[in-house]
C-alpha atoms as a PDB file:
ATOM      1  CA  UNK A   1      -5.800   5.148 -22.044  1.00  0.00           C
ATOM      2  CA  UNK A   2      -5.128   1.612 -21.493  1.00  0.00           C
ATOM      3  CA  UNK A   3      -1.771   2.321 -19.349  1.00  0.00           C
ATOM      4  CA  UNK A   4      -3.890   4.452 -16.911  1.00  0.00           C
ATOM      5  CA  UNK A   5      -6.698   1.190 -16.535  1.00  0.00           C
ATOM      6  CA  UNK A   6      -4.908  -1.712 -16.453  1.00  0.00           C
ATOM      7  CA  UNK A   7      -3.100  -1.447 -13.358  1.00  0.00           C
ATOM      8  CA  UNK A   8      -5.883  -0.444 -11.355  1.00  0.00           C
ATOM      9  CA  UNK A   9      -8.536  -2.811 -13.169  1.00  0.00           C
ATOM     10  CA  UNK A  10      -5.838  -5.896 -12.417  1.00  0.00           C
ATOM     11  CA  UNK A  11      -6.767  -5.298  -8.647  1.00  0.00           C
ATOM     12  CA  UNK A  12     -10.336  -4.418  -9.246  1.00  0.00           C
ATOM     13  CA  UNK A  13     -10.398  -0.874  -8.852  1.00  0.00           C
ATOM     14  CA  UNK A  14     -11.223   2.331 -11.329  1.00  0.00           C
ATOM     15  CA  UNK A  15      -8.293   4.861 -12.061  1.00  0.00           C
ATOM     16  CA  UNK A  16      -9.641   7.576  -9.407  1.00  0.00           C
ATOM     17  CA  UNK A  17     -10.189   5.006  -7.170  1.00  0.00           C
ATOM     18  CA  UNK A  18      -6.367   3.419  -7.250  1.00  0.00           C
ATOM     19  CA  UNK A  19      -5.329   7.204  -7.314  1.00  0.00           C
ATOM     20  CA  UNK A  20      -7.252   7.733  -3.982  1.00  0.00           C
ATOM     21  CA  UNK A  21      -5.521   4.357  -2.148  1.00  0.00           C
ATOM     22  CA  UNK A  22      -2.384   5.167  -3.947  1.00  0.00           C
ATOM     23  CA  UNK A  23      -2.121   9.158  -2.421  1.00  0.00           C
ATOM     24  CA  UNK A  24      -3.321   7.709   1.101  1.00  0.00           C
ATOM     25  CA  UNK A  25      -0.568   4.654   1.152  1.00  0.00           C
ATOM     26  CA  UNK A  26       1.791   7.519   0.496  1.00  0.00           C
ATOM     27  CA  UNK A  27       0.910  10.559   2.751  1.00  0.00           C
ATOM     28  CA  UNK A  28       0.884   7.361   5.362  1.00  0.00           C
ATOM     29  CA  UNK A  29       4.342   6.573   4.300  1.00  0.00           C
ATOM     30  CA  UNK A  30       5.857  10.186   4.405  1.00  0.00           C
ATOM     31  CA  UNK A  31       4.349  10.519   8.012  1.00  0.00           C
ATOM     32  CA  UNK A  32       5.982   7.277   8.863  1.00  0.00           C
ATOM     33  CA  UNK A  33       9.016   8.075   7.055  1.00  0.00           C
ATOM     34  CA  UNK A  34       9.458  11.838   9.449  1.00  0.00           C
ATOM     35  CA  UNK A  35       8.710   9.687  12.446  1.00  0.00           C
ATOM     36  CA  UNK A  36      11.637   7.357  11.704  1.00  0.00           C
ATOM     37  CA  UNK A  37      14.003   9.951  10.927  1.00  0.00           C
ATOM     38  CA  UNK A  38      12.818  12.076  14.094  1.00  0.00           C
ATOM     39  CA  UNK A  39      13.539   8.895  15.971  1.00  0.00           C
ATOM     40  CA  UNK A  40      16.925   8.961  14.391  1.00  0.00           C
ATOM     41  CA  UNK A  41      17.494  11.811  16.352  1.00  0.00           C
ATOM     42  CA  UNK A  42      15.246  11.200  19.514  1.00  0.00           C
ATOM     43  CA  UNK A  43      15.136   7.765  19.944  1.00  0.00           C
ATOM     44  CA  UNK A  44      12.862   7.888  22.812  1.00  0.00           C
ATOM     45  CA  UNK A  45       9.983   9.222  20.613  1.00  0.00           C
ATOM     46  CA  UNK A  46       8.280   7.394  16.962  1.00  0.00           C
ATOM     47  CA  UNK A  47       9.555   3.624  18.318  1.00  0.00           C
ATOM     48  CA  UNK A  48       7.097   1.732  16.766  1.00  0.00           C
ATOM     49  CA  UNK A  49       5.922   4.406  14.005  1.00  0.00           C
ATOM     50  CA  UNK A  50       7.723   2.761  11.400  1.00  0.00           C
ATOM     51  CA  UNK A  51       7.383  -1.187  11.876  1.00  0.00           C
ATOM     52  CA  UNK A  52       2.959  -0.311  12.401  1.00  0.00           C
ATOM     53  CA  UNK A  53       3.094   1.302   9.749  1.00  0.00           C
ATOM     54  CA  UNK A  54       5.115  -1.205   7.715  1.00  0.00           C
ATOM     55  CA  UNK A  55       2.629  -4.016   9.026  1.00  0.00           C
ATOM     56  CA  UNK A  56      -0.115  -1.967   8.345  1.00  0.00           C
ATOM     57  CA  UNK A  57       0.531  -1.112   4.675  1.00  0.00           C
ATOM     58  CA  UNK A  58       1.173  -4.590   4.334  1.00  0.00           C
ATOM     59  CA  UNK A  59      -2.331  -5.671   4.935  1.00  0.00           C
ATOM     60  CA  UNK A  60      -3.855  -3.176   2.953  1.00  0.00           C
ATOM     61  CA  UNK A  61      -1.523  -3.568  -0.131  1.00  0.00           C
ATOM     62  CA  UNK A  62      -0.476  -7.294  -0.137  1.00  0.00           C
ATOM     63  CA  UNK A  63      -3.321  -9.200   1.553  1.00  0.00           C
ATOM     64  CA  UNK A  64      -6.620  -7.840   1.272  1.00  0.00           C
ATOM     65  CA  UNK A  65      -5.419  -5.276  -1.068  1.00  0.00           C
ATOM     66  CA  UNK A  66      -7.106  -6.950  -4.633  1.00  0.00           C
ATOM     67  CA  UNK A  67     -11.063  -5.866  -4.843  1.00  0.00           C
ATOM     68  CA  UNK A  68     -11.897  -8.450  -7.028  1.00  0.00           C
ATOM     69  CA  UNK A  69     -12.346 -12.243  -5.561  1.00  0.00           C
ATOM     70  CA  UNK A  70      -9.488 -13.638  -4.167  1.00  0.00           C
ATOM     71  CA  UNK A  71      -9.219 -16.603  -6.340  1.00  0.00           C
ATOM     72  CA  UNK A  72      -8.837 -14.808  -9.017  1.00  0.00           C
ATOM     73  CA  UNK A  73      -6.068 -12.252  -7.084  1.00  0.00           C
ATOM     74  CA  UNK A  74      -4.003 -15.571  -6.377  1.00  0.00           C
ATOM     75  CA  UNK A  75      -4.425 -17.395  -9.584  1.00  0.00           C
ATOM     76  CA  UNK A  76      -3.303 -13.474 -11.029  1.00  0.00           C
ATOM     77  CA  UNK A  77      -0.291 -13.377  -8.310  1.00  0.00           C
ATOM     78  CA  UNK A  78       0.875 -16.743  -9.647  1.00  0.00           C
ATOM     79  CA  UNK A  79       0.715 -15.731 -13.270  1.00  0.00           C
ATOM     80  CA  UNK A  80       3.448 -12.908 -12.677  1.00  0.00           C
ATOM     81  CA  UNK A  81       5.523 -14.516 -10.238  1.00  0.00           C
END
């Protein structure tokens, strides 16, 4: 049990709830991914789909992305780096 917590409990969230975050960041990513390869093809249409999304992601995952106090998410970042 303690590969499925410890993950999600090192950004201060249960298992169902990293699940949950985890499936949205993804459908988000494979709607973002069909945009950019549809502008592949058109590239009049998706121009920005990809880089929002991108940015947006970002924010979510990297900086408010720990649920736990952010002292704690830094002085945690710094341990692994």
């Amino acid at each position: 049990m303690k590969a499925f917590k410890e993950h999600p409990n090192s950004v201060g969230e249960t298992y169902f709830q990293h699940m949950a975050t985890s499936f949205g960041f993804g459908a988000r990513m494979l709607v973002a991914g069909t945009g950019c390869l549809l502008h592949g093809i058109f590239p009049f249409i998706c121009t920005s789909t990809g880089s929002q999304t991108i940015t947006t992601l970002h924010g979510k995952m990297v900086t408010h992305r720990d649920k736990r106090n952010c002292e704690d998410a830094v002085r945690d970042w710094a341990r692994e780096s």
